[in-house]
N, C-alpha and C. Protein backbone atom coordinates (compact mmCIF):
# COMPACT_ATOMS: atom_id res chain seq x y z
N UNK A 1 13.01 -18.61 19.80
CA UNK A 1 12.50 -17.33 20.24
C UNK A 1 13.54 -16.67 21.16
N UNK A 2 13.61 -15.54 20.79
CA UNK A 2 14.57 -14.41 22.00
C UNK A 2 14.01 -14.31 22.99
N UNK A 3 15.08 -14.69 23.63
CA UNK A 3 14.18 -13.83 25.47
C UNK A 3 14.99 -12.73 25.76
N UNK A 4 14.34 -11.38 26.61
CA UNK A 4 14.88 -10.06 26.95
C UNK A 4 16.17 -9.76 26.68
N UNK A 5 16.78 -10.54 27.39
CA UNK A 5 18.48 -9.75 26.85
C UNK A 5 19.01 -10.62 25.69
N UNK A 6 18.41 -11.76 24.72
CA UNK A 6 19.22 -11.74 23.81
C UNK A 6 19.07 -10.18 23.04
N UNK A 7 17.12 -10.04 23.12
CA UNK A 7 16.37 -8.74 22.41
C UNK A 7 17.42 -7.98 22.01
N UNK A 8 17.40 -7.44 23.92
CA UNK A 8 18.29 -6.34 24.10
C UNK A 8 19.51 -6.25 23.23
N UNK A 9 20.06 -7.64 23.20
CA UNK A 9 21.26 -7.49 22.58
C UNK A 9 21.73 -7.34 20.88
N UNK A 10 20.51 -7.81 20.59
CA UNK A 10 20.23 -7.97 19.07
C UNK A 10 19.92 -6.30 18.24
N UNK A 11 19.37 -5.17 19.41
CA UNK A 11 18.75 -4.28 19.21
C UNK A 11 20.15 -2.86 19.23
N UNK A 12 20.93 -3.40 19.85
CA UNK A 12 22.11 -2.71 20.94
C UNK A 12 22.36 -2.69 22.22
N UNK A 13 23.98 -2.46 22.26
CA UNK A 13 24.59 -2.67 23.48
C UNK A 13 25.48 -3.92 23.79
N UNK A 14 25.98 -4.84 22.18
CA UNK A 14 26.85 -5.64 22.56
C UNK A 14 27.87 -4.68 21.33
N UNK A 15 28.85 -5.83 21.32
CA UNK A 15 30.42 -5.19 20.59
C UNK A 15 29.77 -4.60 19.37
N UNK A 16 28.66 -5.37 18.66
CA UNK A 16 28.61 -5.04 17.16
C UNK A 16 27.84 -4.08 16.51
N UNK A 17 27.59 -3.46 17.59
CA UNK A 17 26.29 -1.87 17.74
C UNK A 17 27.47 -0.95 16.97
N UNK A 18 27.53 -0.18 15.99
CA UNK A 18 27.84 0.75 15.19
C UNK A 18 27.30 1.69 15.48
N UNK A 19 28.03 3.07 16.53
CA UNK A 19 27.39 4.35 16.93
C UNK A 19 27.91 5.10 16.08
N UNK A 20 28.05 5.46 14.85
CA UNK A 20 28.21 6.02 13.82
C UNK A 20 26.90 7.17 13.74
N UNK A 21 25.98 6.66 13.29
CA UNK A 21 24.59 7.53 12.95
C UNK A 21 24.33 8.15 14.45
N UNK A 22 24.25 7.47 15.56
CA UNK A 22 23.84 8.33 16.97
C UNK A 22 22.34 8.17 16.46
N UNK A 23 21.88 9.28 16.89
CA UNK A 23 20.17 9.52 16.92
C UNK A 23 19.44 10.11 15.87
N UNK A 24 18.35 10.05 15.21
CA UNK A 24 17.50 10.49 14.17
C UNK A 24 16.98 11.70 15.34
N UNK A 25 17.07 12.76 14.78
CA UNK A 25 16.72 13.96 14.87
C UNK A 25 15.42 14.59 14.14
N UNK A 26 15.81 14.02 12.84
CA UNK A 26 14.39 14.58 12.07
C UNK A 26 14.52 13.99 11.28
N UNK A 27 12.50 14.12 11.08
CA UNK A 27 11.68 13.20 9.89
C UNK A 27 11.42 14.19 8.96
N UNK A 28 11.75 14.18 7.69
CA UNK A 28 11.14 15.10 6.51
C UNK A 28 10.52 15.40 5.67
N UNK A 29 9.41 15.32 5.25
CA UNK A 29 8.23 15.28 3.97
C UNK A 29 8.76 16.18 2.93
N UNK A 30 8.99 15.31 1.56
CA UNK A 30 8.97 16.48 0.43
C UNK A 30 7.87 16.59 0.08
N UNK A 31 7.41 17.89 -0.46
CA UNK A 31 6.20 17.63 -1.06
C UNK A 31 6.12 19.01 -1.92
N UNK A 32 4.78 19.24 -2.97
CA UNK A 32 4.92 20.07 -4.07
C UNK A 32 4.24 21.83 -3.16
N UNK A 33 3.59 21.54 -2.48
CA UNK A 33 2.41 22.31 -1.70
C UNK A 33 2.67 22.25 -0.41
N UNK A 34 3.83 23.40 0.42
CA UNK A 34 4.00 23.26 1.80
C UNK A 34 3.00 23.81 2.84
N UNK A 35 2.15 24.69 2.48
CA UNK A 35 0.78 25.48 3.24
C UNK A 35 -0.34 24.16 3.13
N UNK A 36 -0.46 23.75 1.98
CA UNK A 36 -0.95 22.75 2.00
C UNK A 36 -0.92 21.58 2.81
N UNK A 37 -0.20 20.67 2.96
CA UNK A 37 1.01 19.57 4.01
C UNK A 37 0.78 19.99 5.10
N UNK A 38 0.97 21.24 5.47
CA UNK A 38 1.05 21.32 6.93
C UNK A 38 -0.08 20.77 7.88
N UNK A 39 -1.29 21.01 7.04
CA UNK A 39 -2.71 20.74 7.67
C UNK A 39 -2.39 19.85 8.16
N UNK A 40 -2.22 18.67 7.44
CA UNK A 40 -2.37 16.98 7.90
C UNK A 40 -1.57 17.12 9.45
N UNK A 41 -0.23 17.20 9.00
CA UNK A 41 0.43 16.86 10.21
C UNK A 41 0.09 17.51 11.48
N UNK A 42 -0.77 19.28 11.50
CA UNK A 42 -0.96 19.68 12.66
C UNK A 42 -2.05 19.42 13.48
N UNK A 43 -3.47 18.78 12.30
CA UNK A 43 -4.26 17.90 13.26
C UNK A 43 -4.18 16.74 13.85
N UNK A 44 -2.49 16.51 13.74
CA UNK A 44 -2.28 14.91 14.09
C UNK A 44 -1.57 15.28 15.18
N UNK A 45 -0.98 16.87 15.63
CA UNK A 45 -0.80 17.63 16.88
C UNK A 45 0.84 18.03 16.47
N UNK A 46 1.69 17.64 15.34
CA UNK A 46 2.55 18.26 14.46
C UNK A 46 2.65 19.80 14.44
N UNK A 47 3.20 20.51 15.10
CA UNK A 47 3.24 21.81 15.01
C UNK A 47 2.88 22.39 15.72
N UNK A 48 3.12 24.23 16.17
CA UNK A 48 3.06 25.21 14.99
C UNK A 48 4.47 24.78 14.24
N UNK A 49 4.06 25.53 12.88
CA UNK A 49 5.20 25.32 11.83
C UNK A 49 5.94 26.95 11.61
N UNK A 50 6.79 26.75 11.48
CA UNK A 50 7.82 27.77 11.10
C UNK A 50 8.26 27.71 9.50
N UNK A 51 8.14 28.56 8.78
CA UNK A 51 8.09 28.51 7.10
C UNK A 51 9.34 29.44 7.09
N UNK A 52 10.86 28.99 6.69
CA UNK A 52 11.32 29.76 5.98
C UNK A 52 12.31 29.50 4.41
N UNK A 53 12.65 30.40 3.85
CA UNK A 53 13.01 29.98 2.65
C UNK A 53 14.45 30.16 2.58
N UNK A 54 14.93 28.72 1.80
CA UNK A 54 16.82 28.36 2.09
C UNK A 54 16.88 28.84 0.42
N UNK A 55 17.53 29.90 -0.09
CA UNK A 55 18.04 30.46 -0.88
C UNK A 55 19.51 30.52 -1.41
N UNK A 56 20.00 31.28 -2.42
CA UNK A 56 21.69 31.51 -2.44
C UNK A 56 21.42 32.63 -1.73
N UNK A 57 20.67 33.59 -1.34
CA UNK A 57 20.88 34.76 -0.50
C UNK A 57 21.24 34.22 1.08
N UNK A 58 20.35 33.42 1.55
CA UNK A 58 21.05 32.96 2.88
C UNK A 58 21.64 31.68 3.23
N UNK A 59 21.62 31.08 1.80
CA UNK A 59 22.36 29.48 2.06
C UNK A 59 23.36 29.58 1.64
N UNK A 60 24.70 29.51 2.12
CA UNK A 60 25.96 29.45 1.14
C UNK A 60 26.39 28.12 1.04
N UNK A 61 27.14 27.73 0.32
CA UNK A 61 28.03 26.73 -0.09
C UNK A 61 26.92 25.55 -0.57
N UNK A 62 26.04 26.24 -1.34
CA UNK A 62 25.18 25.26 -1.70
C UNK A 62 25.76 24.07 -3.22
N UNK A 63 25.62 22.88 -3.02
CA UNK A 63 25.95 22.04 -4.13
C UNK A 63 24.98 21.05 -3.77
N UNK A 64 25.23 20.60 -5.18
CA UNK A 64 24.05 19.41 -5.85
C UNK A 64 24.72 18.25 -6.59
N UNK A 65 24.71 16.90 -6.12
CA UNK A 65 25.97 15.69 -6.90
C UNK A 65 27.30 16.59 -7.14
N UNK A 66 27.73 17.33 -6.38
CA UNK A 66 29.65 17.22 -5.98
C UNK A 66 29.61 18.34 -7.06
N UNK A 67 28.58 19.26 -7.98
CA UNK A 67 28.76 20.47 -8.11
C UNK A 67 28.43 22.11 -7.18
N UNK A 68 29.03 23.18 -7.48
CA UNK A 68 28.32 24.03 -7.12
C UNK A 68 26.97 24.25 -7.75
N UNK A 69 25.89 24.56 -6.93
CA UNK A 69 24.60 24.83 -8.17
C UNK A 69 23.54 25.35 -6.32
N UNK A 70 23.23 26.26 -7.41
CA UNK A 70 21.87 27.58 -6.57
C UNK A 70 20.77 26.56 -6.17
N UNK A 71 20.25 26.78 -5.51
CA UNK A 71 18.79 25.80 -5.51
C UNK A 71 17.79 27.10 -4.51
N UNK A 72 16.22 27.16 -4.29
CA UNK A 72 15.69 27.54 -3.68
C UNK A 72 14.78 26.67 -2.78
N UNK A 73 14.65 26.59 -1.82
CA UNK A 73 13.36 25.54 -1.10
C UNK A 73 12.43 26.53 -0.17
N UNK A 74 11.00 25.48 -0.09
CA UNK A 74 10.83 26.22 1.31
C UNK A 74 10.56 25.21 1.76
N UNK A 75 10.85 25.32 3.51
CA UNK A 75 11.77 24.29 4.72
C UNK A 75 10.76 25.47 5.74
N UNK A 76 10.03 23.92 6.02
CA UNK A 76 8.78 24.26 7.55
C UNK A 76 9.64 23.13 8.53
N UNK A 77 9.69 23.88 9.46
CA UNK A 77 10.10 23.30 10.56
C UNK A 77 9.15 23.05 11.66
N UNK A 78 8.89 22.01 12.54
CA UNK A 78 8.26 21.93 13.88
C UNK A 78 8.62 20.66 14.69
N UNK A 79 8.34 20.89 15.93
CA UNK A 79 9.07 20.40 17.29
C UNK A 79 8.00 19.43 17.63
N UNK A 80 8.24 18.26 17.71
CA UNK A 80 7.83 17.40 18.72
C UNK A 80 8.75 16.34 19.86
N UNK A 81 8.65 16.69 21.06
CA UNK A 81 9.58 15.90 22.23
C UNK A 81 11.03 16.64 21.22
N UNK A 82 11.88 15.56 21.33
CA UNK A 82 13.13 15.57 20.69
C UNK A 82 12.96 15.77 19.06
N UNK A 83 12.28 15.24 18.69
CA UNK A 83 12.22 15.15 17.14
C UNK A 83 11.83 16.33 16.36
N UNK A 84 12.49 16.85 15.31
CA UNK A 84 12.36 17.98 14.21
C UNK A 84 11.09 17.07 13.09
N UNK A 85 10.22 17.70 12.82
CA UNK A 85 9.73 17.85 11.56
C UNK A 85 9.78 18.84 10.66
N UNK A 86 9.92 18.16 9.23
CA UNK A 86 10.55 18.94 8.42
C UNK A 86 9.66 18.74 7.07
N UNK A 87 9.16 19.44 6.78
CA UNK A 87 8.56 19.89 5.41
C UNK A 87 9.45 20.43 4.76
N UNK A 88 9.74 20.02 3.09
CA UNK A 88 10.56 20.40 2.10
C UNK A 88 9.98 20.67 1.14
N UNK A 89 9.65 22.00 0.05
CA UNK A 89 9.39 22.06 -1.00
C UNK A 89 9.91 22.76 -2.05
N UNK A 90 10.69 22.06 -2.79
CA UNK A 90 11.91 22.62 -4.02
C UNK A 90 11.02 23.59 -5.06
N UNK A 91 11.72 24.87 -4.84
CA UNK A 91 11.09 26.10 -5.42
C UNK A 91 11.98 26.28 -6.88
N UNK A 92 13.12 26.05 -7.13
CA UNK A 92 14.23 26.44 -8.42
C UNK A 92 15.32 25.47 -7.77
N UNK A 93 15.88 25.63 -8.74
CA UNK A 93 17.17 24.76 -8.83
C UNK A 93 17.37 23.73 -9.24
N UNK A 94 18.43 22.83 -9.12
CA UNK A 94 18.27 21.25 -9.43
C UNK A 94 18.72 20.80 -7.29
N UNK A 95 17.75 19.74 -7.18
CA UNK A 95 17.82 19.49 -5.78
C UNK A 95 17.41 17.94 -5.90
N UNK A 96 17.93 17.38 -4.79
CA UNK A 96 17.21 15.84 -4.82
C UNK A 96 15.82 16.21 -4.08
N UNK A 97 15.63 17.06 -3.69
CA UNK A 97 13.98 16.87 -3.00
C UNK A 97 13.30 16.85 -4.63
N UNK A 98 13.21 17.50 -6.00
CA UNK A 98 12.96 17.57 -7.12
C UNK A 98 12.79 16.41 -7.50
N UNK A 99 14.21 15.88 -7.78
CA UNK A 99 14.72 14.12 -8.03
C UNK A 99 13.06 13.29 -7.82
N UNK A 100 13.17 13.47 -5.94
CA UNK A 100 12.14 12.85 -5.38
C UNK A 100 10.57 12.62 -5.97
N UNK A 101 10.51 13.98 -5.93
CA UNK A 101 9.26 14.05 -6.30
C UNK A 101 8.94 13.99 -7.59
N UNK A 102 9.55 14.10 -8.98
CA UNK A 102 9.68 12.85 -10.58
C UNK A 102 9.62 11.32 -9.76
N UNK A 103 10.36 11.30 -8.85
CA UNK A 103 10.11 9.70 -9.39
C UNK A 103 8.94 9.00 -8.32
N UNK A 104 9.05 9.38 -7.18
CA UNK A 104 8.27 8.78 -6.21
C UNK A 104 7.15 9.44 -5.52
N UNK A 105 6.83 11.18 -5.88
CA UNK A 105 5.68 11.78 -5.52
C UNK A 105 6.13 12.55 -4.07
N UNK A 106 5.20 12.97 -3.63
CA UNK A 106 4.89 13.36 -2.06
C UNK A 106 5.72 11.75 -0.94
N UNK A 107 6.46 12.16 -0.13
CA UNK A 107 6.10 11.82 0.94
C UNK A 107 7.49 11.88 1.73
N UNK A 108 7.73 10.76 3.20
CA UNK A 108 8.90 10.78 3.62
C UNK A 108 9.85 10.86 2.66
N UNK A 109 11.02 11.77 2.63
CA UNK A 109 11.97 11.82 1.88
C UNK A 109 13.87 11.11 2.60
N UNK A 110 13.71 11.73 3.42
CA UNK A 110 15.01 11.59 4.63
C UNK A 110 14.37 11.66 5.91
N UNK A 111 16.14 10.66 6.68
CA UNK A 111 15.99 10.98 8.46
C UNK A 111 17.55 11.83 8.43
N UNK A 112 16.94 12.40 9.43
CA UNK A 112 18.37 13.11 9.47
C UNK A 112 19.26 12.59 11.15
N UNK A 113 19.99 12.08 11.52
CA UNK A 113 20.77 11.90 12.32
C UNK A 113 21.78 12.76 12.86
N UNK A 114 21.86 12.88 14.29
CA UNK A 114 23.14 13.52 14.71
C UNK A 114 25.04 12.94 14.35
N UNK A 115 24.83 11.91 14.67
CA UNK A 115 26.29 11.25 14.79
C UNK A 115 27.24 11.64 15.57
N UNK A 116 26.46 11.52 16.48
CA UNK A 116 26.66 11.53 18.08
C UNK A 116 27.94 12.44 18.19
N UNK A 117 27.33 14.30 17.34
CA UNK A 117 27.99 15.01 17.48
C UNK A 117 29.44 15.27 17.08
N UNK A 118 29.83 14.26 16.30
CA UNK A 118 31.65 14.52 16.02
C UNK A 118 31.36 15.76 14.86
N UNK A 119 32.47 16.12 14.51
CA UNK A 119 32.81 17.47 13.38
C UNK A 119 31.96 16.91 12.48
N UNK A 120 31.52 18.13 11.96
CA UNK A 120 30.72 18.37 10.80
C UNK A 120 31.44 17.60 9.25
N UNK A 121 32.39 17.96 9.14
CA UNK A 121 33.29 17.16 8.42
C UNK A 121 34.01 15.80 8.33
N UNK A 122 34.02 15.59 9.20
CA UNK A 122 34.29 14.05 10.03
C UNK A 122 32.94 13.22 9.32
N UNK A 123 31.94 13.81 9.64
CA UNK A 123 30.36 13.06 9.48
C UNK A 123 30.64 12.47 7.76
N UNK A 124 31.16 14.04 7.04
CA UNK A 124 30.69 13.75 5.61
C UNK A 124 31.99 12.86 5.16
N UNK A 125 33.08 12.58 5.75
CA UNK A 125 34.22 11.89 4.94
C UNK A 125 33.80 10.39 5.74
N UNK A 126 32.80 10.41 6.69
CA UNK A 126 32.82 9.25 7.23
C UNK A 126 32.09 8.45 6.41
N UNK A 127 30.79 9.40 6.01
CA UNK A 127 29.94 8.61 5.05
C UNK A 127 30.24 8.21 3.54
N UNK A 128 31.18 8.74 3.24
CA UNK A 128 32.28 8.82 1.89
C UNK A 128 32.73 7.24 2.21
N UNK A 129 33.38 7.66 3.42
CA UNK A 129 34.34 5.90 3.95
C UNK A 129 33.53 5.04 3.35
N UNK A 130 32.26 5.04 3.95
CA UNK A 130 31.31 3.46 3.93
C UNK A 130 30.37 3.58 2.40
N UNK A 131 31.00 4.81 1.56
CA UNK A 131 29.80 4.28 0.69
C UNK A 131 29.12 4.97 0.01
N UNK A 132 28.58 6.36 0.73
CA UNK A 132 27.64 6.72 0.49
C UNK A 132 28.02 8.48 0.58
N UNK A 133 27.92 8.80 -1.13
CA UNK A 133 28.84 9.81 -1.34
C UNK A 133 27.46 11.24 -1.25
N UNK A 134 28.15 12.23 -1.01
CA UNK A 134 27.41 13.66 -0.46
C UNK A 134 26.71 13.91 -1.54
N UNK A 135 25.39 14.29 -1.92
CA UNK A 135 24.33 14.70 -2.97
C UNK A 135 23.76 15.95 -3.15
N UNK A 136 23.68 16.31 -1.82
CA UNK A 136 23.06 17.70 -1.59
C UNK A 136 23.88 18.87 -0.29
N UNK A 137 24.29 20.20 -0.40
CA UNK A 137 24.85 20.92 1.33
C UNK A 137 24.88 22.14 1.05
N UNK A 138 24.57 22.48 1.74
CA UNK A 138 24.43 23.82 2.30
C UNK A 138 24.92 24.47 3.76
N UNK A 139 24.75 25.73 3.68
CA UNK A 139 25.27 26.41 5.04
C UNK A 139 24.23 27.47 4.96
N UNK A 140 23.00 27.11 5.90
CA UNK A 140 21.82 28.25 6.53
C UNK A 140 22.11 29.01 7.17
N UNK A 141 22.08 30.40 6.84
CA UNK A 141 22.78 31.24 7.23
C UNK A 141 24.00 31.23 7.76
N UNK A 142 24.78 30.62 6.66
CA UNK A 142 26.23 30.40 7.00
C UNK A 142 26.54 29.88 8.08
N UNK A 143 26.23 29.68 8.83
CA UNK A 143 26.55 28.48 9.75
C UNK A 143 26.10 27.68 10.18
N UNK A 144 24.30 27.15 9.91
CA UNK A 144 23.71 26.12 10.19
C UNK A 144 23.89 24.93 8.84
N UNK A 145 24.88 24.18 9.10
CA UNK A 145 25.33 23.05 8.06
C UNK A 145 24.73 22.09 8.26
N UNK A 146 24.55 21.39 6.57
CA UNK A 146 23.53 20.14 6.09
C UNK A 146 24.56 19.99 5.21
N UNK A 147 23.48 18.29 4.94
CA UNK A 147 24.47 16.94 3.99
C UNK A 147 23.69 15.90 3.90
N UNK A 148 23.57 16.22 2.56
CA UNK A 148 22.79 14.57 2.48
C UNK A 148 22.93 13.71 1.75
N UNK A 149 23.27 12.62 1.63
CA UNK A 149 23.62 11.34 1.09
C UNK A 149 23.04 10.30 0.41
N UNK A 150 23.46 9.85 -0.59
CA UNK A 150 23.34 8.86 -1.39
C UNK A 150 23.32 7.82 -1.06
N UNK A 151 21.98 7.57 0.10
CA UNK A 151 21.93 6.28 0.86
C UNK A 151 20.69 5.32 0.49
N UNK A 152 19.61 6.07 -0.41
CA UNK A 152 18.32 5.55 -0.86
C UNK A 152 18.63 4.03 -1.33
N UNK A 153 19.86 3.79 -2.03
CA UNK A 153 19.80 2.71 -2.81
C UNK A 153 20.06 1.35 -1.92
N UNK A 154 21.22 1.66 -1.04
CA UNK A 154 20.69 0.74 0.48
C UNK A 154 20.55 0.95 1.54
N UNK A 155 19.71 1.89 1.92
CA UNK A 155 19.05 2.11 2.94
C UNK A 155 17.28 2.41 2.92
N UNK A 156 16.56 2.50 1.58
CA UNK A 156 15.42 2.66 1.34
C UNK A 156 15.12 4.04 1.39
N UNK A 157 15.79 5.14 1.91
CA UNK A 157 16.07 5.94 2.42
C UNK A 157 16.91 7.29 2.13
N UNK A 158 16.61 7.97 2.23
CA UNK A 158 18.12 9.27 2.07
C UNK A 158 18.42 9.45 3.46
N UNK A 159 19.32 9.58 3.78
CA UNK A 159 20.04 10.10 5.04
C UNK A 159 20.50 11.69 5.11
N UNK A 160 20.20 11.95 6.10
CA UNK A 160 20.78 13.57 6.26
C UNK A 160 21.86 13.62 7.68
N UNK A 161 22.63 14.64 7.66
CA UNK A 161 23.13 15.43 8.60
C UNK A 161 23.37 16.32 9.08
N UNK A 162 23.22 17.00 10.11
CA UNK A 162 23.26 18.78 10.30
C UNK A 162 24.01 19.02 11.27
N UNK A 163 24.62 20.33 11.07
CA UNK A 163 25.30 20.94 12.69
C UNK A 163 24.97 22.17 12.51
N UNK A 164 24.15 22.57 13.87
CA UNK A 164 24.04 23.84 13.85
C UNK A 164 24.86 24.77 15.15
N UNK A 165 25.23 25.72 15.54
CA UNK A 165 26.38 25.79 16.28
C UNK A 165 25.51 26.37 17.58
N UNK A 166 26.58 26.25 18.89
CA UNK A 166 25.86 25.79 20.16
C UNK A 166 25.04 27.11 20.61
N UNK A 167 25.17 28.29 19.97
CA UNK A 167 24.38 29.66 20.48
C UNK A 167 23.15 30.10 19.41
N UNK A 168 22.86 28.66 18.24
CA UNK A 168 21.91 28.99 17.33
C UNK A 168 20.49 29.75 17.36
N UNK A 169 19.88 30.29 17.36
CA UNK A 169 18.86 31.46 17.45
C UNK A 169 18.23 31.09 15.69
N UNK A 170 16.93 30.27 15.84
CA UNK A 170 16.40 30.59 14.67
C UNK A 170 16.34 31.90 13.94
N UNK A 171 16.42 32.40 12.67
CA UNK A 171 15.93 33.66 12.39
C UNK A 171 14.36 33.65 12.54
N UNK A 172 13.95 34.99 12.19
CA UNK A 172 12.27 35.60 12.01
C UNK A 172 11.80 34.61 11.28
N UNK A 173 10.85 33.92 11.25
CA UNK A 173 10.18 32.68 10.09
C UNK A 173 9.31 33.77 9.13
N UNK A 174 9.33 33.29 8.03
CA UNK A 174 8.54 33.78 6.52
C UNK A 174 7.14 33.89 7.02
N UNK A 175 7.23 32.70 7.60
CA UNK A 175 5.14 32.94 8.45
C UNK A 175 5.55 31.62 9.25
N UNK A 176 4.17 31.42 10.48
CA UNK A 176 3.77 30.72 10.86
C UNK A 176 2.35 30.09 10.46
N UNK A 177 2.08 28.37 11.05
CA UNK A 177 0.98 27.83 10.67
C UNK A 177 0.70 26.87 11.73
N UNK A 178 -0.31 27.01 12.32
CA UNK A 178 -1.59 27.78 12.26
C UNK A 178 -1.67 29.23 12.11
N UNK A 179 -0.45 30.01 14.03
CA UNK A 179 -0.32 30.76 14.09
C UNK A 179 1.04 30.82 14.70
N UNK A 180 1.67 32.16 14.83
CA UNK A 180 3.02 32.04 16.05
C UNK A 180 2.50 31.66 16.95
N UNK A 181 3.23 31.13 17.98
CA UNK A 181 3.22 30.69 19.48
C UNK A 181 2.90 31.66 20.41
């Protein structure tokens, strides 16, 4: 049996802790029905939600498996403590939230991690390094950047990454749910 500081040590904070990923930022639900979804999570105290839609009109540099390709979603956002929740629901295109939902239905899809802030680019050649090659990216309103990775197969999981830049200002949301704030 461990006692406290082997714990500690087993958990992080000796040589072999890998600060690569940094912190999970956000949890994400794909699902087919985002007005729908929201219910659950806001009687569980999840929200208000912010609904807006990631397009080729305001997403640029969108690709899908290492092509260019259009996709549409709609992407509910809401705040709890530190953590983003994220509702995803693939409207057109080819997208892995799509992928998802053929093979495995509704539910957690990705975590998304900071990585303890290094370049946006740094993140995606890092995850290239170890393995796990880029699937899905975009640029929300051109400068809020995503990436997500081909990590399901060992990690159980998809992995995400984002940088959004230090004077970011959500735009107007499509709607709110319940209501605005």
């Amino acid at each position: 049996m461990l006692n406290q500081s082997d714990r500690e040590k087993a958990v992080g904070g000796d040589d072999l802790t890998d600060p690569f990923l940094g912190n999970a930022v956000e949890i994400a639900i794909v699902t087919r029905d985002h007005r729908r979804t929201m219910e659950g999570p806001w009687r569980l105290g999840i929200g208000p939600w912010q609904v807006h839609t990631f397009s080729p009109e305001n997403t640029a540099n969108q690709t899908h498996r290492g092509k260019p390709s259009p996709f549409t979603l709609k992407v509910c956002f809401a705040r709890v403590g530190n953590m983003t929740w994220e509702l995803m629901e693939p409207v057109s295109g080819p997208t892995i939230f799509a992928e998802f939902l053929e093979r495995h239905g509704e539910g957690i899809h990705h975590i998304a991690y900071d990585c303890n802030g290094i370049p946006f680019e740094q993140r995606i050649a890092e995850f290239g390094r170890r393995g796990f090659p880029l699937v899905q990216s975009g640029s929300w309103m051109g400068t809020n950047h995503f990436a997500f990775f081909d990590t399901e197969g060992a990690a159980t999981t998809c992995l995400e990454t984002y940088s959004f830049p230090e004077d970011w200002v959500y735009p107007e949301a499509d709607e709110w749910y319940p209501a605005r704030p």
